[in-house]
PDB file of N, CA and C in Angstrom:
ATOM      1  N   UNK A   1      78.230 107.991  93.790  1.00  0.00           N
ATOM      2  CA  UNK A   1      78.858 106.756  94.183  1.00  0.00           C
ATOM      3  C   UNK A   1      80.163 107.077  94.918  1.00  0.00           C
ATOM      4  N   UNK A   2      80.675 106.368  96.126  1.00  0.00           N
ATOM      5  CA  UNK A   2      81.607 105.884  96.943  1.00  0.00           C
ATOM      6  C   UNK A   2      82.480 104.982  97.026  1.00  0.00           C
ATOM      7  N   UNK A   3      83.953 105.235  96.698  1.00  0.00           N
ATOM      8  CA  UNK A   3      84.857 103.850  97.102  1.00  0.00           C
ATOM      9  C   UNK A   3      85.549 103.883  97.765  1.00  0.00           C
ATOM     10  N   UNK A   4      85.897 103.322  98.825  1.00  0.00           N
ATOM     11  CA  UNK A   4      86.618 103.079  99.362  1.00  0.00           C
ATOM     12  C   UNK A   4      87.853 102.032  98.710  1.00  0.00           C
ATOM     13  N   UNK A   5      88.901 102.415  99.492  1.00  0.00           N
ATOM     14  CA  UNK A   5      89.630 101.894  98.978  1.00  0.00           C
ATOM     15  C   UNK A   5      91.008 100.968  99.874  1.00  0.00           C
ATOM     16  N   UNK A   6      91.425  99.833  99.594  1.00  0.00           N
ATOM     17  CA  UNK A   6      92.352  99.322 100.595  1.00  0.00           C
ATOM     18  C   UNK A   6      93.225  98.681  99.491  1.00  0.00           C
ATOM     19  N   UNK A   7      94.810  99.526  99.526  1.00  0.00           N
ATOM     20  CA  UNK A   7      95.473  99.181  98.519  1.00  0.00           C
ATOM     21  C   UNK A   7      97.163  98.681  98.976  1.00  0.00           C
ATOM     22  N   UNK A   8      97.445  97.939  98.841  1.00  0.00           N
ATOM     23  CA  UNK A   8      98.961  97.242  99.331  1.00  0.00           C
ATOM     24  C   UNK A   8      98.862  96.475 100.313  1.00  0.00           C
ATOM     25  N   UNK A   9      97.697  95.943 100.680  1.00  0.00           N
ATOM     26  CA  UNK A   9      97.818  95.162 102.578  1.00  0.00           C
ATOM     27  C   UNK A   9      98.750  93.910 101.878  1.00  0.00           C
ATOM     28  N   UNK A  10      99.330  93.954 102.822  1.00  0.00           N
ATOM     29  CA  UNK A  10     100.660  92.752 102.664  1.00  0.00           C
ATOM     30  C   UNK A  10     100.268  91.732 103.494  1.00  0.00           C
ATOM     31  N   UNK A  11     100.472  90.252 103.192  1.00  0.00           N
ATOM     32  CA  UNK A  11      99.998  89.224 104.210  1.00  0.00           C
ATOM     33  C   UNK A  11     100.833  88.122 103.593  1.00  0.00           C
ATOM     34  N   UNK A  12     101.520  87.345 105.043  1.00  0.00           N
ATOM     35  CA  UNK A  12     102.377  86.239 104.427  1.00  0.00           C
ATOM     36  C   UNK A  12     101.240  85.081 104.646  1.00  0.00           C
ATOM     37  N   UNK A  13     101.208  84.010 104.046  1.00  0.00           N
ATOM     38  CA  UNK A  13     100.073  82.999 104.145  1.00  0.00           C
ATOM     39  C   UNK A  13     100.991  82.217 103.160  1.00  0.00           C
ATOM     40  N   UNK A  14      99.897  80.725 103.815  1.00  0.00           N
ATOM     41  CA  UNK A  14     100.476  79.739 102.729  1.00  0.00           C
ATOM     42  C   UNK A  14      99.343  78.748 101.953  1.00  0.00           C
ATOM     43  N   UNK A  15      99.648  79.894 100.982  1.00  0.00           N
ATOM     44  CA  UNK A  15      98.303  79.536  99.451  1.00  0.00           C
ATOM     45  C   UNK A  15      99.187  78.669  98.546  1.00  0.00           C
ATOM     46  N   UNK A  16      99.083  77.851  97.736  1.00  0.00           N
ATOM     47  CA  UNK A  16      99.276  77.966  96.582  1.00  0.00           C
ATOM     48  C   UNK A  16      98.580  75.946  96.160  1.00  0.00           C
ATOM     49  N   UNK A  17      99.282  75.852  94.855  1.00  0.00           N
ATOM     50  CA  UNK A  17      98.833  74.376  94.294  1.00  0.00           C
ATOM     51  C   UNK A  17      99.848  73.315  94.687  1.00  0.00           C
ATOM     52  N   UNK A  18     100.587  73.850  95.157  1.00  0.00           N
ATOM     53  CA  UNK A  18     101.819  72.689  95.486  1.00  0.00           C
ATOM     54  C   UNK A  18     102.116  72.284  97.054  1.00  0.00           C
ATOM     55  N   UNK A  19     102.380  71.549  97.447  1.00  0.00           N
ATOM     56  CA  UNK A  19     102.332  71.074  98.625  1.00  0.00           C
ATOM     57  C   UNK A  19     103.412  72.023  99.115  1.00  0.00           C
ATOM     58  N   UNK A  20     104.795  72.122  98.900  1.00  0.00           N
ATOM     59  CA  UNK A  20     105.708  73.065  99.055  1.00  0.00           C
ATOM     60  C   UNK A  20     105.425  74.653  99.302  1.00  0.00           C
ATOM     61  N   UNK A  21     104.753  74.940  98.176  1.00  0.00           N
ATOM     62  CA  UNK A  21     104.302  76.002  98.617  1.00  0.00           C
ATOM     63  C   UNK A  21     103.248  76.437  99.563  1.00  0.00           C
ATOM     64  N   UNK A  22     102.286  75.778 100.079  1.00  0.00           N
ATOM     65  CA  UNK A  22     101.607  75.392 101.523  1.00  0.00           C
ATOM     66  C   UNK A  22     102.927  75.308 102.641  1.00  0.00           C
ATOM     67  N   UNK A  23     103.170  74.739 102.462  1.00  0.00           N
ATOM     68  CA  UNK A  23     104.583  74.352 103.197  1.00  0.00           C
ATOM     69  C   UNK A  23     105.077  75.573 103.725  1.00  0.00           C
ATOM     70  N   UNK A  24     105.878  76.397 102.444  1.00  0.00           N
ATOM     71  CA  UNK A  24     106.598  77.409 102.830  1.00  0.00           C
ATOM     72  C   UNK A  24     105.848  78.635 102.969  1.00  0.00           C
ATOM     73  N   UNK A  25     105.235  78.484 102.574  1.00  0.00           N
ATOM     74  CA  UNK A  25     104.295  80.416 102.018  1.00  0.00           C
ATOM     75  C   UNK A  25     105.187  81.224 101.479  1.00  0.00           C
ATOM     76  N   UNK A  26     104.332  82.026 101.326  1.00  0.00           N
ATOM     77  CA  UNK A  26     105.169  83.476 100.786  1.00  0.00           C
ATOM     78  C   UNK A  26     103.830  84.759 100.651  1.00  0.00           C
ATOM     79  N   UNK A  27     104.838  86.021 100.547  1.00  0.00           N
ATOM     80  CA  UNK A  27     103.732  87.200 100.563  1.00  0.00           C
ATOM     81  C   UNK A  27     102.910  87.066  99.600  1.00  0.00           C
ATOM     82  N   UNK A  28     101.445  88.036  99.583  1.00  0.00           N
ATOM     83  CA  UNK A  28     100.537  88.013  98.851  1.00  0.00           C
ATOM     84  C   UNK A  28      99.970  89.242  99.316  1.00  0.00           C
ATOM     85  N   UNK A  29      99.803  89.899  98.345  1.00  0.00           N
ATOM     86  CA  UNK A  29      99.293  91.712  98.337  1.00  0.00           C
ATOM     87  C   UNK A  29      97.658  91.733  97.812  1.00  0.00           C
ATOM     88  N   UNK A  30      97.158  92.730  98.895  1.00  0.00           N
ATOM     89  CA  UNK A  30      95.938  92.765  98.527  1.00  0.00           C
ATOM     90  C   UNK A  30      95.418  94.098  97.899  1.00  0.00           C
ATOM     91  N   UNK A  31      94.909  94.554  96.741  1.00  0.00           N
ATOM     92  CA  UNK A  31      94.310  95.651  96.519  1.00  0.00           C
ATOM     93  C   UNK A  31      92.705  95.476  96.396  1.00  0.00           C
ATOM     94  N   UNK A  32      92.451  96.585  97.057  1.00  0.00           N
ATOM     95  CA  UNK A  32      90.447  96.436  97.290  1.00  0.00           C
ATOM     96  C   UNK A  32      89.953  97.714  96.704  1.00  0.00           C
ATOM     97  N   UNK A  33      88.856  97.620  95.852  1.00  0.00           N
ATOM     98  CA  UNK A  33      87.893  99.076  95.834  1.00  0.00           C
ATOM     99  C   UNK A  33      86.626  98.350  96.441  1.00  0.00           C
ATOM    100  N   UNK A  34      86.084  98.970  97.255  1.00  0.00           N
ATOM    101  CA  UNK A  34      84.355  99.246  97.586  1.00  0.00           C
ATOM    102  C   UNK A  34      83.794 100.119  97.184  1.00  0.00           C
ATOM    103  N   UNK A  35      83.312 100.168  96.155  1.00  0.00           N
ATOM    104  CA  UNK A  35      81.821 101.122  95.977  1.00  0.00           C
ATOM    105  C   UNK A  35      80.326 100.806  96.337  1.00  0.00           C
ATOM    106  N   UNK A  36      80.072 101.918  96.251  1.00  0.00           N
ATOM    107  CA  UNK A  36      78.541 102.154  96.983  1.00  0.00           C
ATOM    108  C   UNK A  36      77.656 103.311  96.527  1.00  0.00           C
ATOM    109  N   UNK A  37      76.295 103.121  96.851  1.00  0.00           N
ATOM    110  CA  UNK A  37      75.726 104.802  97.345  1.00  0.00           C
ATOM    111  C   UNK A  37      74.857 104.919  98.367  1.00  0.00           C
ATOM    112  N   UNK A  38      75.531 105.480  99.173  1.00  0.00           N
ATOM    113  CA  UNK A  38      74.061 105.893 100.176  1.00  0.00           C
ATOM    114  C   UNK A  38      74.021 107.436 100.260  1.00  0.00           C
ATOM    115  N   UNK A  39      72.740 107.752 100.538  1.00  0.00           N
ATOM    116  CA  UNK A  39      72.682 109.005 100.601  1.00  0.00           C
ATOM    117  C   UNK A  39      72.936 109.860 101.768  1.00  0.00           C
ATOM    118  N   UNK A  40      73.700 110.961 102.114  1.00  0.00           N
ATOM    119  CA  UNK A  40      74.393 111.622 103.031  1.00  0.00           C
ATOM    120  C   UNK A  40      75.130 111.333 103.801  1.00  0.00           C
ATOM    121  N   UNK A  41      76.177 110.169 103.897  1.00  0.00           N
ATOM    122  CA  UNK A  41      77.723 109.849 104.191  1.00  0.00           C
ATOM    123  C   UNK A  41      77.940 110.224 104.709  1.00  0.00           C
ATOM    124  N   UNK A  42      78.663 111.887 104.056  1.00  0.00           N
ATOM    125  CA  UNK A  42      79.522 112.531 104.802  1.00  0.00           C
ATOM    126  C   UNK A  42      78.738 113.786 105.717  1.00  0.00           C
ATOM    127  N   UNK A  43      77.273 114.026 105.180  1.00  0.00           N
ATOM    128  CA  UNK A  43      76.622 114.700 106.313  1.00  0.00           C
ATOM    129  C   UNK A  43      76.617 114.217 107.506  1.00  0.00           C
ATOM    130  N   UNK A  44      76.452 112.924 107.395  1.00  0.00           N
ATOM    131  CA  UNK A  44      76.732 112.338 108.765  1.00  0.00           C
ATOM    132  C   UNK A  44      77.189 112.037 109.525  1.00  0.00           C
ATOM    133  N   UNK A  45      78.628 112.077 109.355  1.00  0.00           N
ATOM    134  CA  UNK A  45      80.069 111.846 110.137  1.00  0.00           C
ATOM    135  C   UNK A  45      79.710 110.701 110.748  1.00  0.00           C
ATOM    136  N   UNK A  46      79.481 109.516 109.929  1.00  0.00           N
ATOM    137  CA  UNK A  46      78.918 108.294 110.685  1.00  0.00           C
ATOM    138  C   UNK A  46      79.701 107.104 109.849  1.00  0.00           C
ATOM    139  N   UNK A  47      80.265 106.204 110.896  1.00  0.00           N
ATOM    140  CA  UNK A  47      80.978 104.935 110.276  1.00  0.00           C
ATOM    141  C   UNK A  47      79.782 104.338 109.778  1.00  0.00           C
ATOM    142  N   UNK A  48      79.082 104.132 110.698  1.00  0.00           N
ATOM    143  CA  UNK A  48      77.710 102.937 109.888  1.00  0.00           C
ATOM    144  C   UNK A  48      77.177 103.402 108.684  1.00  0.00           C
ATOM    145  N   UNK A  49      77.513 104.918 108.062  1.00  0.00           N
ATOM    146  CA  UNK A  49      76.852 104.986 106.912  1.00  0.00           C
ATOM    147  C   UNK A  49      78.155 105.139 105.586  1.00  0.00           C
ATOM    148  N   UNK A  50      79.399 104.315 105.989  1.00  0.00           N
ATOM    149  CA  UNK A  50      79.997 104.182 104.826  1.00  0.00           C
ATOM    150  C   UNK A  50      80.764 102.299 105.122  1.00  0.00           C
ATOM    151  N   UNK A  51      81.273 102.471 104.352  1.00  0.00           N
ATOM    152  CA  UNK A  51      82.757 100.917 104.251  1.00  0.00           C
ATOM    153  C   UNK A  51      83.560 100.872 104.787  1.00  0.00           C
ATOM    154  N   UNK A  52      83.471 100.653 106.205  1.00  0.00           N
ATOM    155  CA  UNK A  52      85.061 100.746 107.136  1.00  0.00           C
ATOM    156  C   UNK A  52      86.185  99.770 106.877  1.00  0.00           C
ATOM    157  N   UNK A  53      87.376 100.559 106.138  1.00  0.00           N
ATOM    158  CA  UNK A  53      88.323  99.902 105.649  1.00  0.00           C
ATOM    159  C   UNK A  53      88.813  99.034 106.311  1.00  0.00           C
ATOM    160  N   UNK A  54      88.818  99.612 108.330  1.00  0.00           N
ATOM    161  CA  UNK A  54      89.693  98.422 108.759  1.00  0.00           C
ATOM    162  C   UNK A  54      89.094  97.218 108.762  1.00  0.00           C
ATOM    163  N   UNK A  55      87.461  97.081 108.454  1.00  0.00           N
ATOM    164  CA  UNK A  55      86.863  95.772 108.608  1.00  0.00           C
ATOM    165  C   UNK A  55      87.242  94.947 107.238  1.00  0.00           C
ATOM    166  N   UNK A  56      87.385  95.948 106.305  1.00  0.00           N
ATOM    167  CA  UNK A  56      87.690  95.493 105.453  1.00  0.00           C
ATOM    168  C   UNK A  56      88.635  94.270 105.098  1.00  0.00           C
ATOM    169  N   UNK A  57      89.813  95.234 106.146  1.00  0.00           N
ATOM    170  CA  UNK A  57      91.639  94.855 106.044  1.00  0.00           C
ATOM    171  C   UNK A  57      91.012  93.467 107.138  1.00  0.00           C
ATOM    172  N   UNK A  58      90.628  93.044 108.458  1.00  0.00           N
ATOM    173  CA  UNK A  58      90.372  92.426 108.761  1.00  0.00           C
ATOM    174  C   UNK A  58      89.790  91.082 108.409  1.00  0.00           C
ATOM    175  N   UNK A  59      89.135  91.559 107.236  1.00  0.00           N
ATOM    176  CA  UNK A  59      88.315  90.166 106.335  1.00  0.00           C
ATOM    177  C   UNK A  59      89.252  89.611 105.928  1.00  0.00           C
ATOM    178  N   UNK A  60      90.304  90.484 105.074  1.00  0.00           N
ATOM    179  CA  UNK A  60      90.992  90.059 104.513  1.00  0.00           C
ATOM    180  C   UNK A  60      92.415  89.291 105.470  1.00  0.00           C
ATOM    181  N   UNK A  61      92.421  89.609 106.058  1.00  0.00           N
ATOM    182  CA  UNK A  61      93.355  88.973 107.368  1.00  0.00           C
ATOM    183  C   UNK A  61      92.794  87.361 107.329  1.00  0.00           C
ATOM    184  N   UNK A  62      91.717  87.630 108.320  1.00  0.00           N
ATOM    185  CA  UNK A  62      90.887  86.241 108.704  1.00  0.00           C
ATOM    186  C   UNK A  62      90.658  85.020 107.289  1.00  0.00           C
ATOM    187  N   UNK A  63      90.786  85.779 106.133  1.00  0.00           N
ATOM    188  CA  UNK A  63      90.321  84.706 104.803  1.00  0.00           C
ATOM    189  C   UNK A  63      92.121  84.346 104.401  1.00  0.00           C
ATOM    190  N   UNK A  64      93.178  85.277 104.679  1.00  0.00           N
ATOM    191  CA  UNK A  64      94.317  84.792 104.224  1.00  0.00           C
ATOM    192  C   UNK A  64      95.069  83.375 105.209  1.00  0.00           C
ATOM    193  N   UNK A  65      94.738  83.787 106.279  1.00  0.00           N
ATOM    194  CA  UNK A  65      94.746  82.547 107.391  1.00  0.00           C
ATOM    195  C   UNK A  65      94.912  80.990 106.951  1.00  0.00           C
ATOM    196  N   UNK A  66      93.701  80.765 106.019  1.00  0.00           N
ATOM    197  CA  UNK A  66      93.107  79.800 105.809  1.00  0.00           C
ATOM    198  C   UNK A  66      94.199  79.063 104.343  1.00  0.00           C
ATOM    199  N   UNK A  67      95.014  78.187 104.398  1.00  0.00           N
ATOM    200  CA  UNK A  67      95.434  77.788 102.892  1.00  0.00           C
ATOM    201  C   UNK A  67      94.787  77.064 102.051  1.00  0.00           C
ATOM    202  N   UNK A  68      94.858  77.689 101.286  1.00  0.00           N
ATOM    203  CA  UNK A  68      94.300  77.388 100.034  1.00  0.00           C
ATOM    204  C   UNK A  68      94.789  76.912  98.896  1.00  0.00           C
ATOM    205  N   UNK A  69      94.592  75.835  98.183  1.00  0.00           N
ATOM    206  CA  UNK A  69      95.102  75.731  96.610  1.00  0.00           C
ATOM    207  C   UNK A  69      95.469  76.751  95.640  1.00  0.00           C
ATOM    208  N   UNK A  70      93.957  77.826  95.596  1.00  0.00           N
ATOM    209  CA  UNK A  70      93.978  78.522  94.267  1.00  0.00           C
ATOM    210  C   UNK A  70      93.445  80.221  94.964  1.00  0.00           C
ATOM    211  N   UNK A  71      94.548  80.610  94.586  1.00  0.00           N
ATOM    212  CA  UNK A  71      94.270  82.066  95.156  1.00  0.00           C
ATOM    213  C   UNK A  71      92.509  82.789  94.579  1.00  0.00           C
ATOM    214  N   UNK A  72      92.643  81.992  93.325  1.00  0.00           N
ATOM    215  CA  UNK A  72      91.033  82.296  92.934  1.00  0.00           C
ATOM    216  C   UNK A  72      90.053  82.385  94.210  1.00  0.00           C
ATOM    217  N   UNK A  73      90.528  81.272  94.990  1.00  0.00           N
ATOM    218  CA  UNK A  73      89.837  80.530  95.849  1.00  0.00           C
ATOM    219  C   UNK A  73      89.654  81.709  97.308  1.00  0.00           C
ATOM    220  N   UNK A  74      90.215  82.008  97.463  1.00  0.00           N
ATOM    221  CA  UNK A  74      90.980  83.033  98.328  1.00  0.00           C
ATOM    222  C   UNK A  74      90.142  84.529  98.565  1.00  0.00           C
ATOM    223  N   UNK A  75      90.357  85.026  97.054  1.00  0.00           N
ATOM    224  CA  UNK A  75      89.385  85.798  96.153  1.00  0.00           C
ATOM    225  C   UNK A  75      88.399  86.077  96.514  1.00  0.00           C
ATOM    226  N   UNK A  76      87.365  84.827  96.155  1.00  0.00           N
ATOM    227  CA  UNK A  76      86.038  84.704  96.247  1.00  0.00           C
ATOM    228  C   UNK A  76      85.327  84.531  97.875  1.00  0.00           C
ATOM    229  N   UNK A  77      86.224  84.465  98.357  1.00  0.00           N
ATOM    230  CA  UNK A  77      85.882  83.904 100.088  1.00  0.00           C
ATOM    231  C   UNK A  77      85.807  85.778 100.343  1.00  0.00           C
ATOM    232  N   UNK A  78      86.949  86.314 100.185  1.00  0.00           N
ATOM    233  CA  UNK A  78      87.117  87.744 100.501  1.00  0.00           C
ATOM    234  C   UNK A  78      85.896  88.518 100.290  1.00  0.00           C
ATOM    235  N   UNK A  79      85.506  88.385  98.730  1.00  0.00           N
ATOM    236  CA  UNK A  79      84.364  89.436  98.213  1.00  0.00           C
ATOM    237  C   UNK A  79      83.328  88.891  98.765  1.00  0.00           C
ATOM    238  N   UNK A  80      82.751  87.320  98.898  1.00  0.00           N
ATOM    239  CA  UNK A  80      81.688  87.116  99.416  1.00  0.00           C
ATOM    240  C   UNK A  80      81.022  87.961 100.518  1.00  0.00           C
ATOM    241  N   UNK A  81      82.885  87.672 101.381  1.00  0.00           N
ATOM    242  CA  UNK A  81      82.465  87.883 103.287  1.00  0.00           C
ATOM    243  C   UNK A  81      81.981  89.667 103.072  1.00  0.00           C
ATOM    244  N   UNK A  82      82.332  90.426 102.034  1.00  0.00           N
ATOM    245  CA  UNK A  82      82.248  91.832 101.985  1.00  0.00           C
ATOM    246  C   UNK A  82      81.201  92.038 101.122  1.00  0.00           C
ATOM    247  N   UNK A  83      80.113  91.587 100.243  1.00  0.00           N
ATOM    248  CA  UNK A  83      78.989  91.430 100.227  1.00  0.00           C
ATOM    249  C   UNK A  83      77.771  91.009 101.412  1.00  0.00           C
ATOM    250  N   UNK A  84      78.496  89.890 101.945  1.00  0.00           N
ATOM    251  CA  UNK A  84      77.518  89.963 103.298  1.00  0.00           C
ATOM    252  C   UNK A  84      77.181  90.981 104.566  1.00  0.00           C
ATOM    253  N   UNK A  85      78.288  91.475 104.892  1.00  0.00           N
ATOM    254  CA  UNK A  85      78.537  92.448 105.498  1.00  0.00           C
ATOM    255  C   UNK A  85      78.140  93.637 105.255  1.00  0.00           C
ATOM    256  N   UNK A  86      78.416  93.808 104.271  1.00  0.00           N
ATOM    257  CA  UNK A  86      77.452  95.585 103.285  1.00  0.00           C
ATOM    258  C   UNK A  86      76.493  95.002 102.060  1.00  0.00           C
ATOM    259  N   UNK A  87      75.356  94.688 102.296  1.00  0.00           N
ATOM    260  CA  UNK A  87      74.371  94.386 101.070  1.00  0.00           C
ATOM    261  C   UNK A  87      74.290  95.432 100.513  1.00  0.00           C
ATOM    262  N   UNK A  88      75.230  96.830 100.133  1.00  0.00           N
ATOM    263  CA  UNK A  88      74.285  97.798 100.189  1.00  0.00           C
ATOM    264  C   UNK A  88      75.585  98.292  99.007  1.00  0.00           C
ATOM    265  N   UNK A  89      76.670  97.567  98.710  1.00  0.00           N
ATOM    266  CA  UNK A  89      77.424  97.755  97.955  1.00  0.00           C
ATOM    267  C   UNK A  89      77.198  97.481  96.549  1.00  0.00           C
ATOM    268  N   UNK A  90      77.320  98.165  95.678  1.00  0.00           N
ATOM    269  CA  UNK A  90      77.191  98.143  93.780  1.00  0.00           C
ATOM    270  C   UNK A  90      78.557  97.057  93.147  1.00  0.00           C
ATOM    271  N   UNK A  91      79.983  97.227  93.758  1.00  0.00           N
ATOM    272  CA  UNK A  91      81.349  97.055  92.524  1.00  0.00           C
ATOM    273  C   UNK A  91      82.211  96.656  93.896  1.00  0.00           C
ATOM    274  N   UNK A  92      82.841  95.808  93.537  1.00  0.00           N
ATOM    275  CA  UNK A  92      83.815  95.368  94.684  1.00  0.00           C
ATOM    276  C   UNK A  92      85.289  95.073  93.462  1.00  0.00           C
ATOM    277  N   UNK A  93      86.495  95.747  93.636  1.00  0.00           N
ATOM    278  CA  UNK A  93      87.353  94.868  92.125  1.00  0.00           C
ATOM    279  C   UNK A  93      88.099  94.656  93.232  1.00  0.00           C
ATOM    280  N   UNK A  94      88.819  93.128  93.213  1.00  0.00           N
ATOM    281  CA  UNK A  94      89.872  92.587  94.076  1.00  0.00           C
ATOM    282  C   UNK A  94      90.776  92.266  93.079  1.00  0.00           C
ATOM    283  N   UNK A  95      92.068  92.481  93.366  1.00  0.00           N
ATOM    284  CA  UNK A  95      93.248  92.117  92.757  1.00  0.00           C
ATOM    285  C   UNK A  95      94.092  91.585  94.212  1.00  0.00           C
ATOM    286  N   UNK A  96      94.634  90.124  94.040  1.00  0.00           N
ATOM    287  CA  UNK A  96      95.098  89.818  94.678  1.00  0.00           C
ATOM    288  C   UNK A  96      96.800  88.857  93.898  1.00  0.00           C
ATOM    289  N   UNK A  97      97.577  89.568  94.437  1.00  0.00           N
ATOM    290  CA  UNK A  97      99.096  89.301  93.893  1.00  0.00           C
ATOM    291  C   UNK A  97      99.783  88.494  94.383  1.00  0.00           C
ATOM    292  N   UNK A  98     100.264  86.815  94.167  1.00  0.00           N
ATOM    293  CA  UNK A  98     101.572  86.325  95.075  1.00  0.00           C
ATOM    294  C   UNK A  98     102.922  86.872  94.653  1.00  0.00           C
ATOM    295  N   UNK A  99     103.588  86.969  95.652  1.00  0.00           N
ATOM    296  CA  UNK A  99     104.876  87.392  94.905  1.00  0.00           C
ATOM    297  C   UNK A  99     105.674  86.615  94.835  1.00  0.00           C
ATOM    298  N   UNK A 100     106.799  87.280  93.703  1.00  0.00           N
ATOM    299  CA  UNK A 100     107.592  86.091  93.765  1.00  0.00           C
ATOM    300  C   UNK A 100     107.630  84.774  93.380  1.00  0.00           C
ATOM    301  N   UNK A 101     106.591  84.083  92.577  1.00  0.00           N
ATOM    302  CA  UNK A 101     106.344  83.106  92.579  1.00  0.00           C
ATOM    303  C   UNK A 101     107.066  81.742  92.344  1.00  0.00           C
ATOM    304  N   UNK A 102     106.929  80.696  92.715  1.00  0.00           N
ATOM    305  CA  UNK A 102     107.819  79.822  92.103  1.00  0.00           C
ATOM    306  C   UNK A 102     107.681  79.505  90.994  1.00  0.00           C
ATOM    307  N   UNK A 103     109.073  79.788  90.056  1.00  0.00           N
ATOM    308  CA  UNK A 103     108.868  79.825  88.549  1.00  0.00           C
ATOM    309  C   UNK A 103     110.500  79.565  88.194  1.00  0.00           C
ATOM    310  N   UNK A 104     110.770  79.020  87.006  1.00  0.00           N
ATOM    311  CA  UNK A 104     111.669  79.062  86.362  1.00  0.00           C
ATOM    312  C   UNK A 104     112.555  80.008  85.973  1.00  0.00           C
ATOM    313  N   UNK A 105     111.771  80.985  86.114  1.00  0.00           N
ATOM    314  CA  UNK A 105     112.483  82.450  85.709  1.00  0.00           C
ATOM    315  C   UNK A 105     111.993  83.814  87.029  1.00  0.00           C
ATOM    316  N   UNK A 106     112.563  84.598  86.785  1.00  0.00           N
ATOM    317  CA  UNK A 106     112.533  86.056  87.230  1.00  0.00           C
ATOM    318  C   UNK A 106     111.191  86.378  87.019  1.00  0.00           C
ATOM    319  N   UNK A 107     109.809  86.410  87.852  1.00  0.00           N
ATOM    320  CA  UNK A 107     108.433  87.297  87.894  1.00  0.00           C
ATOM    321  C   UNK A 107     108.157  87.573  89.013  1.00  0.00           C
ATOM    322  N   UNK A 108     107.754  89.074  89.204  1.00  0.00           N
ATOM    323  CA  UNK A 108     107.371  89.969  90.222  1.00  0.00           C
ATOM    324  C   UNK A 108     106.264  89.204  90.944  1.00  0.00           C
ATOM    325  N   UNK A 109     105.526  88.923  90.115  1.00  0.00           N
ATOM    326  CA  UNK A 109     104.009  89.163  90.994  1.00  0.00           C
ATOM    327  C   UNK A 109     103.298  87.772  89.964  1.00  0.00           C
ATOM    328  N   UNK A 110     102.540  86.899  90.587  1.00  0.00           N
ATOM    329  CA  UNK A 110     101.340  86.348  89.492  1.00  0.00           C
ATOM    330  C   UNK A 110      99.789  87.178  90.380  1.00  0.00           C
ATOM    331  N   UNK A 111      98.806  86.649  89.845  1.00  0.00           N
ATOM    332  CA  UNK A 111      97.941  87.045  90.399  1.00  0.00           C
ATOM    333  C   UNK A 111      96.436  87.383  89.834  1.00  0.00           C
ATOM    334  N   UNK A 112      95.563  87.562  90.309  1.00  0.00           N
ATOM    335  CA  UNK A 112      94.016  87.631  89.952  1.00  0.00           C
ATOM    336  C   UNK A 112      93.114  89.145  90.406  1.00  0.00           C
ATOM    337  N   UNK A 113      92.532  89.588  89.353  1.00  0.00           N
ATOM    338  CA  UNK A 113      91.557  90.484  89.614  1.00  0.00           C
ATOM    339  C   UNK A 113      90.233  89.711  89.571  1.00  0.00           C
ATOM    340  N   UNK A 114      89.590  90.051  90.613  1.00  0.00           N
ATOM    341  CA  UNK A 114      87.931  89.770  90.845  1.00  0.00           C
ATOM    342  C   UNK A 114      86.871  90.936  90.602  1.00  0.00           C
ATOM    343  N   UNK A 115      85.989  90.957  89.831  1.00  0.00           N
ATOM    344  CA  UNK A 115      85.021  92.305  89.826  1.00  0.00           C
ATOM    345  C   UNK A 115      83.393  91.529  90.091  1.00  0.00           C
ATOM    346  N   UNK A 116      82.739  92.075  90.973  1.00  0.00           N
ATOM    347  CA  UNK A 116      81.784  91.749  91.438  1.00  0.00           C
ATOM    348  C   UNK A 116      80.700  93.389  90.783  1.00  0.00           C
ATOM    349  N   UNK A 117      79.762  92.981  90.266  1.00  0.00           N
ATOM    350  CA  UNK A 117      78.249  94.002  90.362  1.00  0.00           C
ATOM    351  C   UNK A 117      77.005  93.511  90.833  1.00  0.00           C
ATOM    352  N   UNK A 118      76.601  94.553  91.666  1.00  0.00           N
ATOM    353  CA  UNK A 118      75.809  94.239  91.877  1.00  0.00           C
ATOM    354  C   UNK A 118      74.664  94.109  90.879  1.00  0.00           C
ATOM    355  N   UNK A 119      73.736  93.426  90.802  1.00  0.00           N
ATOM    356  CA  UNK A 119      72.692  93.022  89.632  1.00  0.00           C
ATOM    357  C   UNK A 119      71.433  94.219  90.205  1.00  0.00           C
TER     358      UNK A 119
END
């Protein structure tokens, strides 16, 4: 098995449940694993036979675009578009972080992990 991996992409967007925060945005960090298996990868020195990260980072571009209520929401648009794209993938884990959030107090980060298997 194979993962690729896309870890810290930074993207300002304006997600959240509050009209304000649509309004204003703020950053939101993306961490990605792709796993897989195909057989001979790296014999092949071939993009088409692994997970090209930048398409990856790109999905994730094009789905942060879009505002959203619930970063859940966000999430699930991401892993879908990267299931469609590679049917050929086993484990996808998304962790996706707002920072900063609006809160009463001092917190770094809120945020959601997604784990997808394949069946």
């Amino acid at each position: 098995m194979t993962t690729v991996l896309l870890q810290g992409a930074e993207f300002f967007a304006h997600h959240g449940y509050y009209p304000e925060e649509q309004l204003l945005g703020c950053t939101f960090v993306i961490d990605l694993a792709v796993s897989f298996t195909r057989d001979n990868t790296a014999a092949h020195d071939d993009l088409n036979g692994t997970i090209n990260y930048e398409r990856l980072f790109n999905i994730c571009c094009e789905e942060m675009k879009t505002p959203r209520k619930l970063i859940e929401t966000v999430a699930y648009a991401i892993v879908d578009r990267i299931k469609n794209d590679y049917p050929y993938i086993t484990h996808v884990q998304l962790t996706l972080k707002k920072m900063f959030p609006p809160m009463k107090g001092n917190v770094k980060n809120s945020g959601i992990v997604v784990n997808y298997y394949k069946e």
